[in-house]
N, C-alpha and C. Protein backbone atom coordinates (compact mmCIF):
# COMPACT_ATOMS: atom_id res chain seq x y z
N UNK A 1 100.46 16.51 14.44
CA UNK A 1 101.88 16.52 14.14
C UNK A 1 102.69 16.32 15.42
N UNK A 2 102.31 16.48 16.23
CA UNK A 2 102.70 16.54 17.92
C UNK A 2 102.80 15.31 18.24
N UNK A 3 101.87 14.42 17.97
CA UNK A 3 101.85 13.23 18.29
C UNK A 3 103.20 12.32 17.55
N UNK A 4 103.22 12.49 16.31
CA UNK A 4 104.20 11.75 15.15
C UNK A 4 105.33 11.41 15.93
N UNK A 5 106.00 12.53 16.73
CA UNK A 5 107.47 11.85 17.11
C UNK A 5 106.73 10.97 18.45
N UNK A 6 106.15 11.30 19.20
CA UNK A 6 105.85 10.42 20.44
C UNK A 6 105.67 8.92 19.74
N UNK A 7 105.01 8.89 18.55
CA UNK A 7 104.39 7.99 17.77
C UNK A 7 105.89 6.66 17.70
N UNK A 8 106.87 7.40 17.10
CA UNK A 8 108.08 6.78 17.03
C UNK A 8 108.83 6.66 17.69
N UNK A 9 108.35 7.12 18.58
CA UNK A 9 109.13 6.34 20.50
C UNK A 9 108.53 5.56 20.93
N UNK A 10 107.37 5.50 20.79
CA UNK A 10 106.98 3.97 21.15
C UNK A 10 107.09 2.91 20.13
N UNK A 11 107.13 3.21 19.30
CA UNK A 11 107.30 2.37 17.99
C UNK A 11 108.74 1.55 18.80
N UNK A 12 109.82 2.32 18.75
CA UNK A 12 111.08 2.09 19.32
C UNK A 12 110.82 0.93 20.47
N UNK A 13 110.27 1.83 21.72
CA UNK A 13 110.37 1.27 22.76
C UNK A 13 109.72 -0.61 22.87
N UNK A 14 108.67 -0.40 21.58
CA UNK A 14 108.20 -1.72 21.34
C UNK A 14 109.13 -2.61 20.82
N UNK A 15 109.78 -2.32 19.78
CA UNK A 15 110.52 -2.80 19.55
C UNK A 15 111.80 -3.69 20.06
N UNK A 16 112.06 -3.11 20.72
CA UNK A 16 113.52 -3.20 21.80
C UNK A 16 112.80 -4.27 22.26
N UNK A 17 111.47 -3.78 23.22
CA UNK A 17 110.80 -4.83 24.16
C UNK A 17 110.49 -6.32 23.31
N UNK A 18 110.58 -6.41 22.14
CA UNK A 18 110.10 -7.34 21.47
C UNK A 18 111.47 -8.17 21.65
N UNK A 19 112.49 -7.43 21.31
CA UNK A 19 113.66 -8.24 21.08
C UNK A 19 114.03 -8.81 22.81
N UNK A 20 113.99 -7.70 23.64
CA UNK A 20 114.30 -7.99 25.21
C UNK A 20 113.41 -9.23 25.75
N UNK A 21 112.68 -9.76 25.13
CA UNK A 21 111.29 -10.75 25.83
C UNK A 21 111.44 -11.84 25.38
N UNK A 22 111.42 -13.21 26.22
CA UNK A 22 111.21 -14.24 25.40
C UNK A 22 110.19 -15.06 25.03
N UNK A 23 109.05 -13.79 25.77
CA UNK A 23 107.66 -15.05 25.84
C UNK A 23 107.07 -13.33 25.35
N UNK A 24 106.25 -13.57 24.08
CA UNK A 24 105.49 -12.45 23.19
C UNK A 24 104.18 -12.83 23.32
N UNK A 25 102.87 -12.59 23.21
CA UNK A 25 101.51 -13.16 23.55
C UNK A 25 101.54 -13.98 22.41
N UNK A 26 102.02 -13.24 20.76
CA UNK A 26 101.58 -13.60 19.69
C UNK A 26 103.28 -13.26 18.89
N UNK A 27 103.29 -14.15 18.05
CA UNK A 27 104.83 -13.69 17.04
C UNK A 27 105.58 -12.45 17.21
N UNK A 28 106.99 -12.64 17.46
CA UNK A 28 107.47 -11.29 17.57
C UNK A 28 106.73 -10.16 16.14
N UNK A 29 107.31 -11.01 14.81
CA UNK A 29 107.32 -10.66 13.82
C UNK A 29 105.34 -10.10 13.41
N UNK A 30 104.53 -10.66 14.25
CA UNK A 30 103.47 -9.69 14.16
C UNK A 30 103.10 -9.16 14.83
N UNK A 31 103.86 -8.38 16.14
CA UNK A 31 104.05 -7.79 16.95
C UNK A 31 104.92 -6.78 16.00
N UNK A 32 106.24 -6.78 15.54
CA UNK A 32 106.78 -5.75 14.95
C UNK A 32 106.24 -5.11 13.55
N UNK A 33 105.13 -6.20 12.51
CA UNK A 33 104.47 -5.55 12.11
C UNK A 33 102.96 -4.96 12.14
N UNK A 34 102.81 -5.04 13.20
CA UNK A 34 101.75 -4.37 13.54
C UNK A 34 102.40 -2.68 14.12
N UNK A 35 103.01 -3.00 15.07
CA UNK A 35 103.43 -1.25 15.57
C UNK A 35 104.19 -0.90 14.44
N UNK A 36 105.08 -1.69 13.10
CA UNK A 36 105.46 -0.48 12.16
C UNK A 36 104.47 -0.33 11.28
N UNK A 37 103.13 -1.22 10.79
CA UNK A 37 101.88 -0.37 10.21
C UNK A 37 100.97 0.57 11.27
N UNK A 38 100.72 0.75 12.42
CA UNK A 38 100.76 1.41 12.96
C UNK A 38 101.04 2.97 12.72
N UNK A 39 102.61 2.85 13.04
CA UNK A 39 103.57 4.16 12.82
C UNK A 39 103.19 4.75 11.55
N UNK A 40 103.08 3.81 10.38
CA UNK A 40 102.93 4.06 8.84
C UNK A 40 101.70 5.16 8.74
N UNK A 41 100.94 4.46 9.95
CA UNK A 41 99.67 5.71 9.55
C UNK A 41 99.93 6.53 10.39
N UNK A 42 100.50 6.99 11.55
CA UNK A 42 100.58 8.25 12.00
C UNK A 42 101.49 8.90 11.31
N UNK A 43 102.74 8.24 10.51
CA UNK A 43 103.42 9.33 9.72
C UNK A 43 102.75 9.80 8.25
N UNK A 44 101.50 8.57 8.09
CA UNK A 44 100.67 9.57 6.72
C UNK A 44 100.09 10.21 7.22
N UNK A 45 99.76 10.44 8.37
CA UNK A 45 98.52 11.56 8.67
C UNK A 45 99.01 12.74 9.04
N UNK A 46 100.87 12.82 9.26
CA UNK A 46 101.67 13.94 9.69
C UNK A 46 101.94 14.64 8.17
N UNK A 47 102.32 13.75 7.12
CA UNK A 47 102.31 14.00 5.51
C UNK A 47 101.17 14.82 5.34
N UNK A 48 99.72 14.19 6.03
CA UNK A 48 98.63 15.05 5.03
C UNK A 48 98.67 16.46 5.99
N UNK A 49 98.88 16.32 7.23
CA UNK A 49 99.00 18.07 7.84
C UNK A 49 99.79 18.62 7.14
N UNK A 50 100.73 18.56 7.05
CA UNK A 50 102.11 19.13 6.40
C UNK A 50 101.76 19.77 4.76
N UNK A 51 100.88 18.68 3.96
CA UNK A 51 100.57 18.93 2.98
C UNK A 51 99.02 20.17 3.14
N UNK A 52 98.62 19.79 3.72
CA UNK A 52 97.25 20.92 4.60
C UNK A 52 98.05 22.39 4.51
N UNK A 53 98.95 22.27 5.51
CA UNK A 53 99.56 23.75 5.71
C UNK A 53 100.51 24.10 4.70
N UNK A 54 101.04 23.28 3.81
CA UNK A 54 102.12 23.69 3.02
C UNK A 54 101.31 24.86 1.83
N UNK A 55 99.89 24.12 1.72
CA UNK A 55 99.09 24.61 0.26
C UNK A 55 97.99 25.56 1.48
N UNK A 56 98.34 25.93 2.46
CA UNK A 56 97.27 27.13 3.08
C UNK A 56 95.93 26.55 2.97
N UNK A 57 95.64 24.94 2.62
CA UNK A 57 93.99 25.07 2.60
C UNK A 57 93.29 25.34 4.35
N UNK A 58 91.86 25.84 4.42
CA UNK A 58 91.44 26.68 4.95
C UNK A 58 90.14 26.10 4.72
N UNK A 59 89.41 25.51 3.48
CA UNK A 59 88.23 25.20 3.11
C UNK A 59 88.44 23.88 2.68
N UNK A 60 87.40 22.77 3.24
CA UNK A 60 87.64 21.77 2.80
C UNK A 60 85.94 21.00 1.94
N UNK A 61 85.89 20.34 1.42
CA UNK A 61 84.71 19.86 0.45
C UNK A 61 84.19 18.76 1.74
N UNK A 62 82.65 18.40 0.97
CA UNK A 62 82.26 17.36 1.87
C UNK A 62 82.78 16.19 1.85
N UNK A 63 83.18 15.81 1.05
CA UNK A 63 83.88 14.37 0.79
C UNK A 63 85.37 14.59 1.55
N UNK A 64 86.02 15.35 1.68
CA UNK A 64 87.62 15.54 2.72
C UNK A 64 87.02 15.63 3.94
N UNK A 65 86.11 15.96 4.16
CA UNK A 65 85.43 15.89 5.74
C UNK A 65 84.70 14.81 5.82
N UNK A 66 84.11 13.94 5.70
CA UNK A 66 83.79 12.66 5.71
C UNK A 66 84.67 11.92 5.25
N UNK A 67 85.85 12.13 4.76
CA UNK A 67 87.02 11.05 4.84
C UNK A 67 87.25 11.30 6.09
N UNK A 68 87.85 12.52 6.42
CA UNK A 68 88.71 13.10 7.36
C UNK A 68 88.04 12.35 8.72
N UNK A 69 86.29 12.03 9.06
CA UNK A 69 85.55 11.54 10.06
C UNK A 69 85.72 9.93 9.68
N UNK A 70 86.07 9.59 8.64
CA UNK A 70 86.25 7.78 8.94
C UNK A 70 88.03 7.67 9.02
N UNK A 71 88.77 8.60 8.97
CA UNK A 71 89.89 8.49 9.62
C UNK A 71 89.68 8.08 11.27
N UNK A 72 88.89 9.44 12.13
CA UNK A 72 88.95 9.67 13.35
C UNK A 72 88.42 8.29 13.80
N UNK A 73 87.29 7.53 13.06
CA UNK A 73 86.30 6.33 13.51
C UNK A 73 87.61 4.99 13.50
N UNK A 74 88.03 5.13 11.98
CA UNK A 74 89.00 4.01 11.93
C UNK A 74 90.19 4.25 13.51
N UNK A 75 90.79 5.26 14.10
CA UNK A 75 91.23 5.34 14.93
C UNK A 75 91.19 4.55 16.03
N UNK A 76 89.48 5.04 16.07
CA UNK A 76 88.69 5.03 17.67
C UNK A 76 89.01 3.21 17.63
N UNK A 77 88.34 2.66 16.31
CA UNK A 77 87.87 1.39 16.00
C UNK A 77 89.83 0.26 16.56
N UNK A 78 91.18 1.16 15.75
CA UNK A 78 92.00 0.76 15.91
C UNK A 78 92.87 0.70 18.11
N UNK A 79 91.60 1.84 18.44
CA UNK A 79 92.03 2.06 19.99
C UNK A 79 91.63 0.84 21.05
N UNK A 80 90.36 0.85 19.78
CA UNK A 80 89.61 -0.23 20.54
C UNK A 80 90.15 -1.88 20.23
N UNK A 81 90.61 -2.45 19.32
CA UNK A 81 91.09 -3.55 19.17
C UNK A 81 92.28 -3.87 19.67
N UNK A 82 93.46 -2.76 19.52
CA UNK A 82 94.39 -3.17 19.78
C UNK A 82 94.59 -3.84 21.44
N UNK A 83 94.20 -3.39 22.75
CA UNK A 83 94.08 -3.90 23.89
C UNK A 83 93.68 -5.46 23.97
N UNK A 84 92.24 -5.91 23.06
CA UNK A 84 91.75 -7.17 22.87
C UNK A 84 92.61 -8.37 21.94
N UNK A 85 94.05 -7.92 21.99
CA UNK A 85 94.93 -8.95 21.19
C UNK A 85 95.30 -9.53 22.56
N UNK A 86 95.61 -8.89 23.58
CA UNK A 86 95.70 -9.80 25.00
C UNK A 86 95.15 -10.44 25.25
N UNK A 87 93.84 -10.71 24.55
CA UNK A 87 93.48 -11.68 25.18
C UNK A 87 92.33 -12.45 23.93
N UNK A 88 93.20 -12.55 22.87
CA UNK A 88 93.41 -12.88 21.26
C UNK A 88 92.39 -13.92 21.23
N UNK A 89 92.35 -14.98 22.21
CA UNK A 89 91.38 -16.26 22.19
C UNK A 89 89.82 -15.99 22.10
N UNK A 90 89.94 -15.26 23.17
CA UNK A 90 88.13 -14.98 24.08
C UNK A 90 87.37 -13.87 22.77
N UNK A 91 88.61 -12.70 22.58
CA UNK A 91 87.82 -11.64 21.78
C UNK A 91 88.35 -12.02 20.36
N UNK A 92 88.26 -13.07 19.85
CA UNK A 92 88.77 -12.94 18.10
C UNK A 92 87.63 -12.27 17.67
N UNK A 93 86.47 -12.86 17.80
CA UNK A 93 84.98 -12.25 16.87
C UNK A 93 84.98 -10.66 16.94
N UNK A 94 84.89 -10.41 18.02
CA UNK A 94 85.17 -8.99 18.62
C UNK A 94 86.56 -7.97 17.47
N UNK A 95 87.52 -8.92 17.34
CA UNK A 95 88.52 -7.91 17.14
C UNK A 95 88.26 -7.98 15.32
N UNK A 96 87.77 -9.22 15.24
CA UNK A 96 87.54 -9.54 13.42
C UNK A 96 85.85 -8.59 12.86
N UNK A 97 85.35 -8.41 14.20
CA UNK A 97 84.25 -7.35 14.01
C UNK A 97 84.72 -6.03 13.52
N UNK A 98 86.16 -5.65 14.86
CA UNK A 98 86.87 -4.13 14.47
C UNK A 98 87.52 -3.70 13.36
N UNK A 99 87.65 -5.11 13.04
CA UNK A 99 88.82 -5.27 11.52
C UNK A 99 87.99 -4.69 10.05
N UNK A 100 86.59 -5.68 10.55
CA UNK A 100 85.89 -5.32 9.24
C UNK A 100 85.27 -4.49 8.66
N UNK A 101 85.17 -3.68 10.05
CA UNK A 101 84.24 -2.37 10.36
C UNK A 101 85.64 -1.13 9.58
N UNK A 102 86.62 -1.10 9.79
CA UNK A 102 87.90 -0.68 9.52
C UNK A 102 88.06 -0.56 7.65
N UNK A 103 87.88 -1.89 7.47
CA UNK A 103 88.21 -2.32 6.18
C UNK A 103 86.87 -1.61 5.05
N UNK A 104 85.17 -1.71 5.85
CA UNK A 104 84.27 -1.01 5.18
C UNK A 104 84.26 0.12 5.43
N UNK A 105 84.84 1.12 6.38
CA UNK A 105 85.12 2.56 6.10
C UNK A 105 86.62 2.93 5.20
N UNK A 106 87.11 2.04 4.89
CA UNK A 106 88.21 2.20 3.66
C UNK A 106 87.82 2.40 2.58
N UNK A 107 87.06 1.15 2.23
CA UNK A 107 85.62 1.18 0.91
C UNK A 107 85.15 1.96 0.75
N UNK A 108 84.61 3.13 1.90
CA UNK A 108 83.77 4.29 1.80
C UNK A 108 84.87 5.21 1.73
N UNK A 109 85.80 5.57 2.32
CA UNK A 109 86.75 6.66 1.77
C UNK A 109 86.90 6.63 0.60
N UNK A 110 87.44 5.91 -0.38
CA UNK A 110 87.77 4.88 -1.74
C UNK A 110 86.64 5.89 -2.94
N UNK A 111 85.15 5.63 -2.39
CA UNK A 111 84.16 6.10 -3.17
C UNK A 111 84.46 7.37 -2.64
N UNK A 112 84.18 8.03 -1.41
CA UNK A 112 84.23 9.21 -0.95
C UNK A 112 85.39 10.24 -2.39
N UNK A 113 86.34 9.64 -2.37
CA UNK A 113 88.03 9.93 -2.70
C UNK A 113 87.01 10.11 -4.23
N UNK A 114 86.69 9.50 -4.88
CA UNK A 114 86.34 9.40 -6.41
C UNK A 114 85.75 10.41 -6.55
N UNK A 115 84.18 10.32 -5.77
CA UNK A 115 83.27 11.32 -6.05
C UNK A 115 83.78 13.03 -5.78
N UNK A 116 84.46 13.18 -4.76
CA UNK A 116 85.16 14.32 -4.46
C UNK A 116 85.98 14.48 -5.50
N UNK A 117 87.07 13.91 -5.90
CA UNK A 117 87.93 14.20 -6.90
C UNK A 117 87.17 14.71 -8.37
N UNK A 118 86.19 13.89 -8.67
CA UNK A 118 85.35 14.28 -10.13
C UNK A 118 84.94 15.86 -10.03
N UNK A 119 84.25 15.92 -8.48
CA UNK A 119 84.11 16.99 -8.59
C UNK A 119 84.55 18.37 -8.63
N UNK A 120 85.28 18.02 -8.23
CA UNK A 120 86.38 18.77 -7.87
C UNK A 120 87.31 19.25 -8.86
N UNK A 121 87.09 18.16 -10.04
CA UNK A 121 87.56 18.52 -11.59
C UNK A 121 87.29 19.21 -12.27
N UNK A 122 85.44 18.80 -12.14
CA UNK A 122 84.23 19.29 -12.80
C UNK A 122 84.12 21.22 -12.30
N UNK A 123 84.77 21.05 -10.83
CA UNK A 123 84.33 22.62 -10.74
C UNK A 123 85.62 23.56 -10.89
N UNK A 124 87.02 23.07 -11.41
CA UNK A 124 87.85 24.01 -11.22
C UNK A 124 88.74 23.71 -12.99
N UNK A 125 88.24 22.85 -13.44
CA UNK A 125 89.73 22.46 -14.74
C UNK A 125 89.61 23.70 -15.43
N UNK A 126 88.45 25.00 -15.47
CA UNK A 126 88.77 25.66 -16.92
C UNK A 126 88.96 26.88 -15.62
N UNK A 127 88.35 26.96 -14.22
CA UNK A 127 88.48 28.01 -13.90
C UNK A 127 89.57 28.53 -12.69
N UNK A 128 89.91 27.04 -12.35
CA UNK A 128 91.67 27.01 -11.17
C UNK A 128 91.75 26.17 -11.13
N UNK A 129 92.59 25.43 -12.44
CA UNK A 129 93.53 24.24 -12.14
C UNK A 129 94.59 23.86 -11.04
N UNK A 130 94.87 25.23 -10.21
CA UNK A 130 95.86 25.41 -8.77
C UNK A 130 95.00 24.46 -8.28
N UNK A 131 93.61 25.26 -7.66
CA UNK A 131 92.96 24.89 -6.91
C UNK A 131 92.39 23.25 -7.16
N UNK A 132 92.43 22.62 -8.29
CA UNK A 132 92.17 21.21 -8.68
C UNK A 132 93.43 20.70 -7.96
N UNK A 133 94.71 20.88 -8.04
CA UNK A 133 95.66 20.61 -8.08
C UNK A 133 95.99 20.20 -6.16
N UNK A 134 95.58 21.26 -5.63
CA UNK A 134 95.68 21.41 -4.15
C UNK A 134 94.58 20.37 -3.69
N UNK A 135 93.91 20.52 -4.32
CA UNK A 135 92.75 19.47 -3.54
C UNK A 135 92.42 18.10 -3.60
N UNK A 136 93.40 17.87 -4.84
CA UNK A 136 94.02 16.55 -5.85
C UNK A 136 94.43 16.08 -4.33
N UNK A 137 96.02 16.52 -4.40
CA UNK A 137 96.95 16.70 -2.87
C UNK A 137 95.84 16.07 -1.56
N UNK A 138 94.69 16.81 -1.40
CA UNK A 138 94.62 16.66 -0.13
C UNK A 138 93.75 15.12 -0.20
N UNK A 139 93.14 15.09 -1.22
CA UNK A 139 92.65 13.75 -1.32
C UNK A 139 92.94 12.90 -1.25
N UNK A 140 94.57 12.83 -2.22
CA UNK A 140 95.37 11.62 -2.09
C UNK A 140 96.18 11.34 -0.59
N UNK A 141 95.91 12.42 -0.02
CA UNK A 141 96.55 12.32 1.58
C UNK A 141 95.66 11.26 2.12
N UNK A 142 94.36 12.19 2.22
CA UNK A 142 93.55 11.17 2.85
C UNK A 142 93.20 9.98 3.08
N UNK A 143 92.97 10.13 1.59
CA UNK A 143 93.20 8.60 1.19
C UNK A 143 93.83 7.44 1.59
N UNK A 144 95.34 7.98 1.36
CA UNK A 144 96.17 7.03 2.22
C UNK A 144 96.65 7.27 3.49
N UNK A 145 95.53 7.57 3.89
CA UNK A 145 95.69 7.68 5.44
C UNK A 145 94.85 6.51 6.05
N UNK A 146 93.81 6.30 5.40
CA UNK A 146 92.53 5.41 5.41
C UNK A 146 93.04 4.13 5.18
N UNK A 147 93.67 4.34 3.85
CA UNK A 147 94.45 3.01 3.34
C UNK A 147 95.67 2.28 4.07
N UNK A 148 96.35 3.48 5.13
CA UNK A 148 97.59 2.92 6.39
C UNK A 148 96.32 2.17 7.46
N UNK A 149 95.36 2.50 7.75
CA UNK A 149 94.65 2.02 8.93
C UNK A 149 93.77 0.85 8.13
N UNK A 150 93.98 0.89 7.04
CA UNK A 150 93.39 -0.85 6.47
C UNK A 150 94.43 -1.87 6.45
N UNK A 151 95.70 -1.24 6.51
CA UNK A 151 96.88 -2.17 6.49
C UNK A 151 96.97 -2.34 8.29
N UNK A 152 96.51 -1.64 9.16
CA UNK A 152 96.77 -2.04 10.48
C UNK A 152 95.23 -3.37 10.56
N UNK A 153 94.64 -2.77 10.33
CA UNK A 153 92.95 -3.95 10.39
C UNK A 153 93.07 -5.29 9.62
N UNK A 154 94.27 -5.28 8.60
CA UNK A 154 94.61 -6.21 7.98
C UNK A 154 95.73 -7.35 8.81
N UNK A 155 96.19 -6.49 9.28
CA UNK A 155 97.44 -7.48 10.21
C UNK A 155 97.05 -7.36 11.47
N UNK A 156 95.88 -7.31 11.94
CA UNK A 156 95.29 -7.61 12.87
C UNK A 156 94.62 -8.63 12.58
N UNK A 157 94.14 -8.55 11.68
CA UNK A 157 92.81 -9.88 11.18
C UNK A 157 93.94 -11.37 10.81
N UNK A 158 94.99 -10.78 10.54
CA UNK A 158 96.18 -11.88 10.22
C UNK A 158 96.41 -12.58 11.47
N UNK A 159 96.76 -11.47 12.27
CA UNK A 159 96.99 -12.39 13.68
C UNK A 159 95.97 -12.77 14.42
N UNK A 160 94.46 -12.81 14.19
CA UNK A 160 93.59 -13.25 14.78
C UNK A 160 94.01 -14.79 13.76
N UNK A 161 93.42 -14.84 12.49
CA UNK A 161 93.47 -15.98 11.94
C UNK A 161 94.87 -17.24 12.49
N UNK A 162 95.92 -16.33 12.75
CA UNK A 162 97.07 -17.41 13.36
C UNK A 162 96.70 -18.21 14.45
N UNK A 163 95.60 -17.05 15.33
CA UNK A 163 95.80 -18.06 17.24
C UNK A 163 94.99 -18.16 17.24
N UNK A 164 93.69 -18.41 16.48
CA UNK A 164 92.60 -19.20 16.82
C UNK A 164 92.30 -19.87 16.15
């Protein structure tokens, strides 16, 4: 949550810089949507804390923790590409490697998200529908938390396809 506002100062500061510049490596316009899908996922991932602490969870299932670990991977994967747009020509394979790798831990959250949710039905509808209810919540966080960092791997893979 600490991070979120820093998140939207650089968002800013990119911005400005986009408009202040007249020579961009690659399109302003996928330059500005890349840092606002970007932002999109650090402000879902501030939503799913918020939603974490709002409902006191404390215990999480295996499937929210193996989402929760192809969040951290999709990260690492998004830390690692974004630098190699500088130099967009040499590393396309490289960055369309990071993209895809991105896009098949989405797929796996996706199933992750299902199988957790069933169960999660299966073990609470007659005996804590709260507790179905809260964990509903944290899934669908996740979820689209996974699903903001497929929209960054997506407009990455866009702007590879433009400059090479």
């Amino acid at each position: 949550m600490d991070r979120e506002q820093d998140a939207d100062d650089v968002t800013r500061e990119v911005l400005i810089a986009v408009r202040r510049t007249f020579i961009t490596p690659f399109d302003r316009g996928n330059i500005r949507d890349l840092i606002t899908s970007m932002d999109n996922t650090i402000d879902q991932m501030q939503k799913t804390a918020k939603g974490i602490k709002l409902f006191e969870v404390t215990e999480f299932t295996p499937q929210m923790k193996e989402m929760a670990d192809a969040i951290v991977k999709c990260a690492h994967l998004v830390q690692e590409a974004v630098p190699l747009l500088r130099s967009i020509s040499s590393e396309a394979v490289h960055i369309s490697t990071l993209t895809e790798r991105i896009s098949q831990l989405e797929g796996h959250a996706d199933e992750l998200h299902d199988i957790g949710l069933t169960t999660l039905y299966k073990t609470h509808v007659n005996s804590n529908p709260m507790a179905f209810f809260v964990g509903n919540e944290v899934y669908d966080h996740l979820e689209k938390v996974v699903d903001r960092f497929d929209d960054v791997a997506n407009i990455m893979h866009g702007i590879v396809i433009e400059h090479v």
